[in-house]
Protein backbone atom coordinates (compact mmCIF):
# COMPACT_ATOMS: atom_id res chain seq x y z
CA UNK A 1 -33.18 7.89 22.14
CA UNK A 2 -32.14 7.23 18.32
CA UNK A 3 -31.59 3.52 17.47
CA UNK A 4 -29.05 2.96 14.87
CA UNK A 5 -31.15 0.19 13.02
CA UNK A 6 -34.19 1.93 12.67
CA UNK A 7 -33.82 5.55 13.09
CA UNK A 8 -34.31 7.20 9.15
CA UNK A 9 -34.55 11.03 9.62
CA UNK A 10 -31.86 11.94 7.10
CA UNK A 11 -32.35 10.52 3.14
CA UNK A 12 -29.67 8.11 2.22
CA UNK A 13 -28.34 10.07 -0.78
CA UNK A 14 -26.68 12.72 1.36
CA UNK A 15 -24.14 10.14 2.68
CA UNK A 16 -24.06 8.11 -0.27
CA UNK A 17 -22.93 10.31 -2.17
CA UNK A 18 -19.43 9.84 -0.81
CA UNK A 19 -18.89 6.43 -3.00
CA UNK A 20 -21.75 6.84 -5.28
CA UNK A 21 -22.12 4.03 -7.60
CA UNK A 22 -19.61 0.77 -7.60
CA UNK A 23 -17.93 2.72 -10.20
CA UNK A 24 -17.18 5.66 -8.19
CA UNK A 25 -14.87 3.46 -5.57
CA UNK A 26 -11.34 4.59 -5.40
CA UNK A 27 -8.39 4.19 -2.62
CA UNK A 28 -10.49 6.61 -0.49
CA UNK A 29 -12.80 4.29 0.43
CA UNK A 30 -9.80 1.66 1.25
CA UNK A 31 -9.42 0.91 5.13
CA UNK A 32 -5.96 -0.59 6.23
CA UNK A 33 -7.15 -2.95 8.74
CA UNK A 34 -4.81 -3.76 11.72
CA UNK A 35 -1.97 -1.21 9.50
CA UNK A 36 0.40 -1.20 12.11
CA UNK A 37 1.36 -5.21 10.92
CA UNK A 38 2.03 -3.58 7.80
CA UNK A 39 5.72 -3.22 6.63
CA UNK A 40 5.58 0.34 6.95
CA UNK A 41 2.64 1.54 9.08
CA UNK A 42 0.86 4.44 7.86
CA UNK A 43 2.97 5.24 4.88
CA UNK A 44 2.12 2.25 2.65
CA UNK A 45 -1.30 2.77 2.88
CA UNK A 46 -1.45 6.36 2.68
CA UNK A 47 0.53 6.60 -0.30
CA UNK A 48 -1.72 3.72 -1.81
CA UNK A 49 -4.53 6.58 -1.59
CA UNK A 50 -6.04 5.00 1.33
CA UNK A 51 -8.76 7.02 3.49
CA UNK A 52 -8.76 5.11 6.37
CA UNK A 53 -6.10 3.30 8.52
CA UNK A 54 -6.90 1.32 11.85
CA UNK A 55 -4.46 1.33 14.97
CA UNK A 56 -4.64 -1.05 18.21
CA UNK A 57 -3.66 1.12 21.20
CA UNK A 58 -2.07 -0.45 24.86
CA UNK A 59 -1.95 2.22 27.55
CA UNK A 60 1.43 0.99 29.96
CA UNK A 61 3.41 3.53 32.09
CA UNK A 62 1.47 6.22 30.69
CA UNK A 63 2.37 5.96 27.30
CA UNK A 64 0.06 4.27 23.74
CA UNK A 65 1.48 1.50 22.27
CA UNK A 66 0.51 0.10 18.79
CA UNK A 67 0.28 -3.73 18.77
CA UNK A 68 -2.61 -6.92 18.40
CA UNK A 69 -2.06 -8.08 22.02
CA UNK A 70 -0.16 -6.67 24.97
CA UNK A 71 2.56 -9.51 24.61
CA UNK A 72 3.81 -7.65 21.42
CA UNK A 73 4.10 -4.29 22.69
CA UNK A 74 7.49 -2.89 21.74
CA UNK A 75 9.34 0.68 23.13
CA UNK A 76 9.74 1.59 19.51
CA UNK A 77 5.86 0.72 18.46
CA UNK A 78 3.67 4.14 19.97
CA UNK A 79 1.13 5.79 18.89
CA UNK A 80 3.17 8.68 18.61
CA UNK A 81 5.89 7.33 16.14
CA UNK A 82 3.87 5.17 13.67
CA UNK A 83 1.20 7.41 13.60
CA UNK A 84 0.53 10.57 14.65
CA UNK A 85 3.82 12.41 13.74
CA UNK A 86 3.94 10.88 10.30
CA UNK A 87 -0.05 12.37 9.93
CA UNK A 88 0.90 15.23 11.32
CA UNK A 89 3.94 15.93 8.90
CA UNK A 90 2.04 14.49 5.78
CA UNK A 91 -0.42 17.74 5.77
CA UNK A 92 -1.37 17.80 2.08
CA UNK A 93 -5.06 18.51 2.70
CA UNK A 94 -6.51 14.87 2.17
CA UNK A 95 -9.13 13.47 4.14
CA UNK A 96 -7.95 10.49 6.56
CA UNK A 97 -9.78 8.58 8.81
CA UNK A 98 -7.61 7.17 11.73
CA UNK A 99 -9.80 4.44 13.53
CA UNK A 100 -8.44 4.01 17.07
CA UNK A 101 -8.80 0.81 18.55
CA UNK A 102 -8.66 1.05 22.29
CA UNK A 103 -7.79 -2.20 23.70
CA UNK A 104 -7.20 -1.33 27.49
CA UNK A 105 -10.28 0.73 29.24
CA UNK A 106 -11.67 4.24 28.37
CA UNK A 107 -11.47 5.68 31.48
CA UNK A 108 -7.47 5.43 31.23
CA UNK A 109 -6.59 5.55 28.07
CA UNK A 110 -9.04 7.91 26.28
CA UNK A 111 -7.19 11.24 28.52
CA UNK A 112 -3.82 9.93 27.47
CA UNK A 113 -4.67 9.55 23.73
CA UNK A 114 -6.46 13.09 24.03
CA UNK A 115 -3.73 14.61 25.80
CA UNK A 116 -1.37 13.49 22.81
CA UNK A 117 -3.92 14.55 19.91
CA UNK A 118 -3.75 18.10 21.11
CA UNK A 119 -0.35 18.73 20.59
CA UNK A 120 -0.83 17.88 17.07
CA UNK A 121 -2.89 21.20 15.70
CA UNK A 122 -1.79 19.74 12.12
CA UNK A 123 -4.91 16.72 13.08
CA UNK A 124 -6.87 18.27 15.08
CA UNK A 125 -7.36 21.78 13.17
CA UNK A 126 -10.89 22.26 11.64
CA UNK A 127 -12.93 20.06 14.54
CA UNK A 128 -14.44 22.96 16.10
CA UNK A 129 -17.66 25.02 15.53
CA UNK A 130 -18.86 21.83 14.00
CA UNK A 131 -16.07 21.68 11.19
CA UNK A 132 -14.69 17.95 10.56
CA UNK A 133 -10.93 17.99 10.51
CA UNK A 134 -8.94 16.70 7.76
CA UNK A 135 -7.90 13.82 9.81
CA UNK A 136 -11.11 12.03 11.41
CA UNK A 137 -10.06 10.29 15.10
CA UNK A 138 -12.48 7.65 15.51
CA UNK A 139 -12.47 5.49 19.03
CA UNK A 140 -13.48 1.85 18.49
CA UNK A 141 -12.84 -0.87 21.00
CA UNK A 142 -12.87 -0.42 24.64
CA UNK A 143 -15.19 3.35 23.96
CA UNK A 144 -16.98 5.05 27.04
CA UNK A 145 -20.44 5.05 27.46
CA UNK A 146 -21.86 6.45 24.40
CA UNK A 147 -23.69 8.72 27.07
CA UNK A 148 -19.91 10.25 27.98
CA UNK A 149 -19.39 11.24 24.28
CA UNK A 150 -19.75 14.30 24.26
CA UNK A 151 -18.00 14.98 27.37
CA UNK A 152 -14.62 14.56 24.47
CA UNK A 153 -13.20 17.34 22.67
CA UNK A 154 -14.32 17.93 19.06
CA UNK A 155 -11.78 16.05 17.03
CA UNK A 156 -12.74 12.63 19.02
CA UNK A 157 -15.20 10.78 17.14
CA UNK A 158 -17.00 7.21 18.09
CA UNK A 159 -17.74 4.07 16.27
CA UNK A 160 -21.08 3.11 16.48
CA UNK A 161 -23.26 -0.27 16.25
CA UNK A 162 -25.83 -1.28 14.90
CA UNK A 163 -29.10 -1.38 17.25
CA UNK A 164 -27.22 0.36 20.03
CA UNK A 165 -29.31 3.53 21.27
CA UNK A 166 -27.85 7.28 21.00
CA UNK A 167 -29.31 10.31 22.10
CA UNK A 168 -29.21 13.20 19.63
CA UNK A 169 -25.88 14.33 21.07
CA UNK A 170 -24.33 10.91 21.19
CA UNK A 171 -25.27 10.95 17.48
CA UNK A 172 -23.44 13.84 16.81
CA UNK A 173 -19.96 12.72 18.04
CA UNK A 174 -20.63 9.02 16.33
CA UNK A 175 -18.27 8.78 13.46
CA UNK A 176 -18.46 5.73 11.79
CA UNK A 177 -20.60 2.66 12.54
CA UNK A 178 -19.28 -0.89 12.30
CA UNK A 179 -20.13 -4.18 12.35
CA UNK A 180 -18.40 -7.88 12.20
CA UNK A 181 -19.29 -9.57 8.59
CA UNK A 182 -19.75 -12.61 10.70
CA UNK A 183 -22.58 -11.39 12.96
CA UNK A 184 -24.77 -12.11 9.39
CA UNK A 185 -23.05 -14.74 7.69
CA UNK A 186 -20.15 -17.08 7.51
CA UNK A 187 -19.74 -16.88 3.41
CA UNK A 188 -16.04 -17.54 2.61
CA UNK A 189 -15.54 -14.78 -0.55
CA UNK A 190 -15.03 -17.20 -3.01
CA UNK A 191 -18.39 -17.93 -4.67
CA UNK A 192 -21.69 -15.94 -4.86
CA UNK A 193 -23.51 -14.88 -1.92
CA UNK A 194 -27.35 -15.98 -1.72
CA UNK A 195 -29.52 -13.07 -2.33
CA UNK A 196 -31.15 -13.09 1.09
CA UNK A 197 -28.20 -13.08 2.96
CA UNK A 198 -26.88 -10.07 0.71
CA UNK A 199 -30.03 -7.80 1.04
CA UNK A 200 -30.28 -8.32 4.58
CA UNK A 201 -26.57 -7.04 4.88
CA UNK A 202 -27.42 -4.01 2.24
CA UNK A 203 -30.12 -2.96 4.67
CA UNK A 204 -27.20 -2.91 7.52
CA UNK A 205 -25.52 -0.05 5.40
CA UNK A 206 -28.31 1.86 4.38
CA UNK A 207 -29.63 2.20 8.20
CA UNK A 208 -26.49 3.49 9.09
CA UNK A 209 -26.74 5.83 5.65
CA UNK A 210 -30.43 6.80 6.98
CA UNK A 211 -28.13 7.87 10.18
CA UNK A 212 -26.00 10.12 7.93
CA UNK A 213 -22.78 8.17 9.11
CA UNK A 214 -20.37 6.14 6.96
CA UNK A 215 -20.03 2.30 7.17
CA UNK A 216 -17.51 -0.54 7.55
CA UNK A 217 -17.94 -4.39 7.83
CA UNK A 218 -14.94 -6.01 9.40
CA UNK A 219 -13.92 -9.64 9.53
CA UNK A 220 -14.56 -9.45 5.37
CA UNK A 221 -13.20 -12.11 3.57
CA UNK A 222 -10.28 -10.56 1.89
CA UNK A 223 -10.88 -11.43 -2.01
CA UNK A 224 -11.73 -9.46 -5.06
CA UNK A 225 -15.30 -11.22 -4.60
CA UNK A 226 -15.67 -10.05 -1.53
CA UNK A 227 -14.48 -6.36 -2.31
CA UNK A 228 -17.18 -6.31 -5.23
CA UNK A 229 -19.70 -7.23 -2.34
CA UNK A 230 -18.75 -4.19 -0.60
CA UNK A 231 -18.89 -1.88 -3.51
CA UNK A 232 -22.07 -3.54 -4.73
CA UNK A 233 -23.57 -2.76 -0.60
CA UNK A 234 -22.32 0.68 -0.53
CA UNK A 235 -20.39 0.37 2.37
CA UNK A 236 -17.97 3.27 2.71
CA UNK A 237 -14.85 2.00 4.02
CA UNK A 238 -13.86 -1.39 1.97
CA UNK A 239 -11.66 -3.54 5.07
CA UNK A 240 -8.55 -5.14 4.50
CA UNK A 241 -4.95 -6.44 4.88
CA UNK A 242 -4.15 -6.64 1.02
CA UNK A 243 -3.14 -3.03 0.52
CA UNK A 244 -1.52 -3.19 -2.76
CA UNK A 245 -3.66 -5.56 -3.66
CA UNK A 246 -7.09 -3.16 -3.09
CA UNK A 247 -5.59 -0.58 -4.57
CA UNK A 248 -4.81 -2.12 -7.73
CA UNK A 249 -8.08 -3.81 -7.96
CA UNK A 250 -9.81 -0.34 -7.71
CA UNK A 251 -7.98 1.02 -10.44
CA UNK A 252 -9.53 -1.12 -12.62
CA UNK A 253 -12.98 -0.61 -14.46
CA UNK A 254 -15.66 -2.95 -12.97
């Protein structure tokens, strides 16, 4: 078994490489957290450049929802019309990471959501033989076992932890791994963070980097001081609600 926080068979320069330095961060490594509480789901922060939006999914009656609890779940609100016909009919060629949030069980919902992803060739295209798809599904939440991953079709992807255990071919079908900001520290974003706390949190980023996989913190204090923290880790997916905001703020020189 491979553990996340120790495991350091690939060099970190062959993932870091996708953000480089904290100059080389740009709307690409912007994820729209929660998106569907947006004003326009999908579209605002795809046309802000965004590479990554997130998506809470209800299974009820057989169809996928979009919504923060089950209370708010709305006929108009699935998967289907925020999400993945407006990715499907966007098809320019960029690279999108949809981050799938299952919030009822696995074992239900996961066949559903596959079921629905196949009918969309425009998303799922490219995920075989090995080949990453232009859009990158990636289950968070409720997941299966990460021994049941690669029981899913190619263009299913997990999100990972740190210090949980994969076998090689667990590995392969982990997309992303992710971590709450507040499993390390409870700093606010709006003064400097001690140096301990910050190198402790670098080394988070660079295990997963040693893993070859990409990185997100969530529950990030949402400030320009906090967004220089994530450039300055090398985390690869910078977490917010603020999508105009991000945006601009990575437009600008630093």
């Amino acid at each position: 078994m491979i553990r996340a926080t120790l495991y350091a068979g690939l060099p970190a320069f062959l993932f870091l490489a996708a953000c480089g330095t904290q100059n080389d961060y740009t709307a690409a490594n912007a994820h729209s957290h929660n998106d569907y509480e947006q004003d326009m789901p999908f579209e605002q922060a795809f046309h802000a450049g965004f590479g990554s939006v997130e998506a809470d999914v209800f299974l009820r009656k057989g169809e996928l929802f979009v919504a923060h609890d089950a209370a708010d779940i709305r006929q108009d609100r699935t998967l289907n019309a925020l999400y993945l016909k407006p990715i499907a009919s966007s098809g320019n060629g960029r690279k999108l990471q949809l981050l799938i949030d299952l919030k009822t069980g696995a074992d239900s919902t996961l066949p559903i959501l596959e079921k629905q992803l196949a009918q969309y060739p425009g998303i799922t295209a490219g995920s075989e033989a090995g080949k990453e798809a232009e859009v990158k599904v990636v289950i968070s939440g409720s997941r299966p076992d990460p021994e049941k991953w690669a029981e899913s079709p190619a263009f299913i992807y997990f999100d990972g932890r740190p210090g949980e255990e994969y076998s090689a071919a667990a590995l392969e079908k982990t997309g992303l791994i992710s971590d709450s900001f507040r499993n390390y520290t409870d700093w606010d974003g709006k003064q400097p963070m001690d140096g301990q706390v910050k190198e402790q949190l670098r080394k988070v980023v660079q295990n997963a980097h040693e893993l070859g996989k990409p990185f997100r913190f969530w529950a990030v204090p949402d400030t320009p001081l906090a967004w220089e923290l994530m450039t300055e880790l090398g985390v690869d997916y910078i977490n917010t609600d603020k999508i105009a905001a991000l945006a601009d703020w990575l437009k600008k020189p630093r």
